[in-house]
Protein backbone atom coordinates (compact mmCIF):
# COMPACT_ATOMS: atom_id res chain seq x y z
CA UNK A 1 -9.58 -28.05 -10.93
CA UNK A 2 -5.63 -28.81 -10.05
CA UNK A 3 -5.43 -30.88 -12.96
CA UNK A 4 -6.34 -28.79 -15.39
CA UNK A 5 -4.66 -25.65 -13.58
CA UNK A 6 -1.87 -23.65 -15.87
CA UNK A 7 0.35 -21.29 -14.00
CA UNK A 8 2.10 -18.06 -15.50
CA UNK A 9 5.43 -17.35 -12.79
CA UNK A 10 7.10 -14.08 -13.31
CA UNK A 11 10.03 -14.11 -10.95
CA UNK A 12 13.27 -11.69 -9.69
CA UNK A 13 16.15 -13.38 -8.83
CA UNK A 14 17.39 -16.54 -9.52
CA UNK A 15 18.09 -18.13 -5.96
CA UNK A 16 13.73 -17.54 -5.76
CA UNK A 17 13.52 -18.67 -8.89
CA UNK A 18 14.97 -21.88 -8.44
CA UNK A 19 12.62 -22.95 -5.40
CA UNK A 20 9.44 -21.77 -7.47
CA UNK A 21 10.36 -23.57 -10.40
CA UNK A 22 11.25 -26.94 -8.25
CA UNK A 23 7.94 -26.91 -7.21
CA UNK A 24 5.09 -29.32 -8.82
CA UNK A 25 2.55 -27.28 -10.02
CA UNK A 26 -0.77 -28.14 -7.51
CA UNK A 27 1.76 -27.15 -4.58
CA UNK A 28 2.70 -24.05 -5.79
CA UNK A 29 0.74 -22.07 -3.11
CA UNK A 30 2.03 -24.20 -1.00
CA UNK A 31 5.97 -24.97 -1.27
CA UNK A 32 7.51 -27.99 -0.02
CA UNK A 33 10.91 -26.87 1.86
CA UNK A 34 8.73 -23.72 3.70
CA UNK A 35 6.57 -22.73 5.90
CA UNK A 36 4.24 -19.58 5.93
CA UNK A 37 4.13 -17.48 8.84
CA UNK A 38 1.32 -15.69 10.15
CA UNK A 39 2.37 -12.66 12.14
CA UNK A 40 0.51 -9.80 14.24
CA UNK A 41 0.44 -6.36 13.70
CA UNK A 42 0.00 -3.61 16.24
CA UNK A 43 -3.97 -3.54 15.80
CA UNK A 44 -3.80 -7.75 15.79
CA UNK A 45 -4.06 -8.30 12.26
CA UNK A 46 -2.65 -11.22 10.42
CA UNK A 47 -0.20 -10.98 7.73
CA UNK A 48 1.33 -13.79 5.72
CA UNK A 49 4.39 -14.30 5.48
CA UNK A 50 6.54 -17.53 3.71
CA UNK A 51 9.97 -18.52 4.79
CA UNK A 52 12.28 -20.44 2.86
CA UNK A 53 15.65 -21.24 1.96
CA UNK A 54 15.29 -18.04 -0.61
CA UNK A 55 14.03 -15.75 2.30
CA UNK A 56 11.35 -14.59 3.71
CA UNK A 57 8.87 -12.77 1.50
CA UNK A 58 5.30 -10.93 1.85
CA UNK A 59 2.59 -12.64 0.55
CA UNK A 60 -0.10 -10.60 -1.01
CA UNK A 61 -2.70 -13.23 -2.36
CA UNK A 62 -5.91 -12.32 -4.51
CA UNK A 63 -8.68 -14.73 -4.26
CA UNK A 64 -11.07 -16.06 -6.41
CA UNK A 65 -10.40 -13.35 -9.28
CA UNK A 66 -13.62 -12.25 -11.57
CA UNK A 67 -12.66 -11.05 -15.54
CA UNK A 68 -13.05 -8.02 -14.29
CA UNK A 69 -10.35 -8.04 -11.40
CA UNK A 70 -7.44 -9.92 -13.44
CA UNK A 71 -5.59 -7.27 -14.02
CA UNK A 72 -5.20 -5.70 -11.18
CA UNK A 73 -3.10 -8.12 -9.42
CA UNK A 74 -0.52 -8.11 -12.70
CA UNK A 75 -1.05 -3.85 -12.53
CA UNK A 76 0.16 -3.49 -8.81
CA UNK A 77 3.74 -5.61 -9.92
CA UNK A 78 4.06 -3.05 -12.62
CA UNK A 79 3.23 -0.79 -10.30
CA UNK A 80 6.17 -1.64 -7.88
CA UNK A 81 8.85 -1.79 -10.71
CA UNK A 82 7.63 1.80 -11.70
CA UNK A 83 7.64 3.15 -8.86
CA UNK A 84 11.30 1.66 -7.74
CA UNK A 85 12.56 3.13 -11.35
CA UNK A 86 11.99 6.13 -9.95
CA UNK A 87 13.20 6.19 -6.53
CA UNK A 88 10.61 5.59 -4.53
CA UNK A 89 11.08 3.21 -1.33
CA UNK A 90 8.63 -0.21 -1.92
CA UNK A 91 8.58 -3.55 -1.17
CA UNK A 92 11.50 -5.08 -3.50
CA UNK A 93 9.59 -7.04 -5.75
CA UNK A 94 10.29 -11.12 -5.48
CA UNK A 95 7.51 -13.10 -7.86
CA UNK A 96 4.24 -12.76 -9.58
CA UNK A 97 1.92 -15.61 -10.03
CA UNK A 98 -1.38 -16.25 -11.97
CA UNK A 99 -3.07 -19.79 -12.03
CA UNK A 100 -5.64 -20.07 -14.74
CA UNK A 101 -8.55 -22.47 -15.02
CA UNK A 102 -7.57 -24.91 -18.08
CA UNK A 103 -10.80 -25.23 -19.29
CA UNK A 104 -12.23 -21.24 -19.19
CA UNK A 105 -8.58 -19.80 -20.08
CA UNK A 106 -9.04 -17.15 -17.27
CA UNK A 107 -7.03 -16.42 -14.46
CA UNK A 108 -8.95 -17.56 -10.70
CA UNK A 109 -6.41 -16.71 -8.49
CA UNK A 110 -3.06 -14.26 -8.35
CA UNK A 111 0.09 -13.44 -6.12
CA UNK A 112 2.37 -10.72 -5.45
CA UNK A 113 5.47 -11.97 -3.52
CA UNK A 114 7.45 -9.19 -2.37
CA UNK A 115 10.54 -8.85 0.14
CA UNK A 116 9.79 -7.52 3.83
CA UNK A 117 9.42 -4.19 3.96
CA UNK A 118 11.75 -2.86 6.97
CA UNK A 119 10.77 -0.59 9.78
CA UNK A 120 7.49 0.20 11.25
CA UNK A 121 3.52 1.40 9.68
CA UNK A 122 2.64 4.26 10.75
CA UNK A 123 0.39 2.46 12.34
CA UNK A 124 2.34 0.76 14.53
CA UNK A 125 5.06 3.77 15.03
CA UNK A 126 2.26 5.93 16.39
CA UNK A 127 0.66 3.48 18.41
CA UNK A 128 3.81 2.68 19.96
CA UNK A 129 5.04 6.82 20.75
CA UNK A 130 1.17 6.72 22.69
CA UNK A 131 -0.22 8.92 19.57
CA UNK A 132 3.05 11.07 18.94
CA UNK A 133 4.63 11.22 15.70
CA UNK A 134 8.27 12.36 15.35
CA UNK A 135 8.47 15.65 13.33
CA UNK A 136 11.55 13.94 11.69
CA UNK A 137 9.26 11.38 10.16
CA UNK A 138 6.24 14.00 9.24
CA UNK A 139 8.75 16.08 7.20
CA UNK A 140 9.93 12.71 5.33
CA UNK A 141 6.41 11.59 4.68
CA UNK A 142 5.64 15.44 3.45
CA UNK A 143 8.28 14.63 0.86
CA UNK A 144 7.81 11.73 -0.25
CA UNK A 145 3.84 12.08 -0.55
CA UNK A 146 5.05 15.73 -2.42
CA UNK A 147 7.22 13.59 -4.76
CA UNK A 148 4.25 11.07 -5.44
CA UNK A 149 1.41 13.44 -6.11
CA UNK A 150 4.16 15.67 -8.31
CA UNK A 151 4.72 12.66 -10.64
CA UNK A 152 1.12 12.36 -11.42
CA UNK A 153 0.58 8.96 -9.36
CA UNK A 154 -2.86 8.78 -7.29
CA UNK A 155 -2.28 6.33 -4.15
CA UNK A 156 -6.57 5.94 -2.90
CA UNK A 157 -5.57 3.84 0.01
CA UNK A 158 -2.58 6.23 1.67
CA UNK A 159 -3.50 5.33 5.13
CA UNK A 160 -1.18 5.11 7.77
CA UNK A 161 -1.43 1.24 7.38
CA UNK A 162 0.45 1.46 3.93
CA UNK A 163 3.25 3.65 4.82
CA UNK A 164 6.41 2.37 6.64
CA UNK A 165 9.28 4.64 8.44
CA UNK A 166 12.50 2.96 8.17
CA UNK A 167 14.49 4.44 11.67
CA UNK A 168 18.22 3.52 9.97
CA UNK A 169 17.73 4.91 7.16
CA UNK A 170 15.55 7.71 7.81
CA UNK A 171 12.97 7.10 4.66
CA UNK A 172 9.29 6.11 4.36
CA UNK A 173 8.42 2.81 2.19
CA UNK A 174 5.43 2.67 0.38
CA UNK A 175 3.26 -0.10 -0.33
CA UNK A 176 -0.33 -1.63 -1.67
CA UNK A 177 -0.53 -0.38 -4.96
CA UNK A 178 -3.55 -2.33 -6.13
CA UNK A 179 -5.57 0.91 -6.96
CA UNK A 180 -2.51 3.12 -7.32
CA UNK A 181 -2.85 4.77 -11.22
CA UNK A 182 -0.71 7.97 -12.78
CA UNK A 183 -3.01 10.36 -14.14
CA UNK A 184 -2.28 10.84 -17.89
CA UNK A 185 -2.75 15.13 -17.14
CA UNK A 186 -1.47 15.62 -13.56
CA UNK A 187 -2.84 19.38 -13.77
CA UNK A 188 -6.57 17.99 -14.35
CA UNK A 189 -6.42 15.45 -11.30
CA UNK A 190 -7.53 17.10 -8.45
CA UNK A 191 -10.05 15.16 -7.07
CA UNK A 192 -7.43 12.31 -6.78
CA UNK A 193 -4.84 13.95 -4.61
CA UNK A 194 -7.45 15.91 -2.31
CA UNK A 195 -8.82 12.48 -1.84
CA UNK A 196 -5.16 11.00 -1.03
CA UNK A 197 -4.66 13.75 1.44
CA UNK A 198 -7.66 13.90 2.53
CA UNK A 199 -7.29 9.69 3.64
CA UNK A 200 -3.83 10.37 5.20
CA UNK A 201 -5.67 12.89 7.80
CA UNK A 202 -8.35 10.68 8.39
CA UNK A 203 -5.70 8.04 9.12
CA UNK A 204 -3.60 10.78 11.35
CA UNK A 205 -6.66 11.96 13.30
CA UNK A 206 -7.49 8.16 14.32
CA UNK A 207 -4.23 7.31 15.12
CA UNK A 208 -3.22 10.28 17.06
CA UNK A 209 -4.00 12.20 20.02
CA UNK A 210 -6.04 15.79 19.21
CA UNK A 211 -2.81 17.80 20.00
CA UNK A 212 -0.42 15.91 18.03
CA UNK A 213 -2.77 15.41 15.11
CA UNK A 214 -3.00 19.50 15.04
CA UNK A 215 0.76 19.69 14.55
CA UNK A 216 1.17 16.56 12.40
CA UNK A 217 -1.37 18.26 9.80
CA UNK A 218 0.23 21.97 10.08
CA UNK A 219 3.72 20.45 9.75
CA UNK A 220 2.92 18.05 6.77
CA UNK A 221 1.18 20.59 4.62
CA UNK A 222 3.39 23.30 5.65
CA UNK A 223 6.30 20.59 3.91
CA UNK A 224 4.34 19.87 1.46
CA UNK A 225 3.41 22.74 0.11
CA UNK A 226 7.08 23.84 -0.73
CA UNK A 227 7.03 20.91 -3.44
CA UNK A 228 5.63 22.37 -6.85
CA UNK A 229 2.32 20.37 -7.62
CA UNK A 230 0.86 21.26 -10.49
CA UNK A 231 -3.05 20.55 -9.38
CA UNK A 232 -2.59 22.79 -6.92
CA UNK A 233 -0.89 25.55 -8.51
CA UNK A 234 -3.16 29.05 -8.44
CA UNK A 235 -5.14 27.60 -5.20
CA UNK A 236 -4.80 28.69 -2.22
CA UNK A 237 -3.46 26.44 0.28
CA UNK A 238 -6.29 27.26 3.08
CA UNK A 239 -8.60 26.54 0.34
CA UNK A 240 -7.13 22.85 -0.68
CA UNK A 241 -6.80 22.69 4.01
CA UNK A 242 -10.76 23.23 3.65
CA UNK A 243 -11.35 20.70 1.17
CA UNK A 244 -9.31 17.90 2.35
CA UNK A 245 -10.75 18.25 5.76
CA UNK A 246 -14.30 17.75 4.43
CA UNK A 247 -13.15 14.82 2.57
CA UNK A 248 -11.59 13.71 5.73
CA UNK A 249 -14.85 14.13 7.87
CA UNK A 250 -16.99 12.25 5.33
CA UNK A 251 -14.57 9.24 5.56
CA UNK A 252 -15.40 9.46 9.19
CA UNK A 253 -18.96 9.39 9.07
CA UNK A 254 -18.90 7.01 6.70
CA UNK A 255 -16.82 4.48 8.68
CA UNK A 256 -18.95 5.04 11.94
CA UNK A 257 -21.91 4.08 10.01
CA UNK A 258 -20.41 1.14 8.47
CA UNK A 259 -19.28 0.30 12.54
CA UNK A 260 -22.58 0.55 13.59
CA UNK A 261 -23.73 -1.63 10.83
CA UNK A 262 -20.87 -4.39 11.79
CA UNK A 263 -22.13 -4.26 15.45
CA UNK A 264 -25.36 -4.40 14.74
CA UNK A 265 -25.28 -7.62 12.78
CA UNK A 266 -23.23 -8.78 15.14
């Protein structure tokens, strides 16, 4: 109920802040002054985007939030500053909103407003060489993936979609960090970062053509393996290639089957 909505506004920067704060509160998902854009990606998706006189910012929205869910809006904006205190390349953080019912004291709905990230997906970069990759931007994503998993932090959605090559600046961006967490004993996390790597090939292999997806794998791990990760200290690295390719097969089956299932309601 509008009415009875309360709204909790974490913002960064002041020129944002002052068009947030302008706002009456039952248009606060949608500003007066803006627009949102909807673009395209490569593979036709629609992202939202909103344009106004602060910029033009990402709009990650969560829906219809149960108590179970409410954090995890508020733990991906921690998330971001985190990860940006220590170097890594994300979306620059721009405004966190929570609307709560009045009446319940709960939150119903969230947003994450971040700045654009710049470059390409992976996604899109790949799609674009005709299922190439640069080696230039597999030895950056070794690296920064290496840097990631060192720190203790478990990504469990680091598909091609959520990784961004910036040309000019020759870096990758990383973003989505709704299910990102740092494991409290990096040594005792395996499972996490075989499951990481093992989404990243599953990504590669769909994106790219057989060849290219043979040298993208032998050239990342070969990179990453130079980084010392403690999980993976004592194993052998053809033993950790075995694993994370039968992770990477069972993400396969298990996304035909759910195809199948799509067409067949369909």
């Amino acid at each position: 109920m509008k009415d009875i909505a309360l709204y909790h506004l974490i913002v960064n920067g002041d020129k944002l802040k002052e068009v947030l704060l302008s706002l009456p509160g039952d248009r606060i998902w949608t500003p007066p002054g803006s627009r949102c854009i909807f673009r395209k990606d490569a593979l036709g998706r629609s992202i939202l985007y909103w344009k106004s006189e602060a910029g033009e910012f990402f709009i990650k929205l969560f829906h219809r939030l149960r108590p179970g869910d409410s954090r995890a809006p508020y733990m991906e904006w921690l998330r971001l500053h985190e990860l940006r205190s220590l170097g890594f390349n994300t979306p620059e953080p721009a405004a966190f909103i929570t609307e709560y019912d009045g009446l319940l004291n709960r939150p119903v709905r969230a947003a994450v407003i971040t700045g654009r990230v710049p470059g390409y997906s992976l996604e899109e970069l790949s799609l674009s060489l005709k299922g190439h990759m640069p080696p230039q931007v597999v030895k950056v994503l070794s690296d920064t993936v290496a840097k990631f998993h060192g720190l203790g932090f478990r990504h469990r959605d680091l598909y091609f979609s959520h990784l961004f090559y910036e040309p000019s600046k020759d870096r990758i961006h990383l973003i989505d960090f709704q299910r990102v967490y740092r494991a409290k004993l990096p040594g005792a996390d395996l499972y996490g970062l075989l499951r990481d790597l093992s989404q990243l090939m599953y990504s590669a292999s769909s994106f790219l053509s057989p060849r290219c997806f043979c040298e993208f794998r032998r050239a990342f791990f070969r990179g990453y393996f130079k980084h010392p990760i403690i999980p993976l200290r004592g194993i052998p690295p053809g033993l950790v290639l075995m694993l994370v390719e039968i992770k990477r097969r069972r993400i396969a089956r298990h996304d035909n089957r759910r195809s199948r299932g799509r067409s067949a309601v369909k």
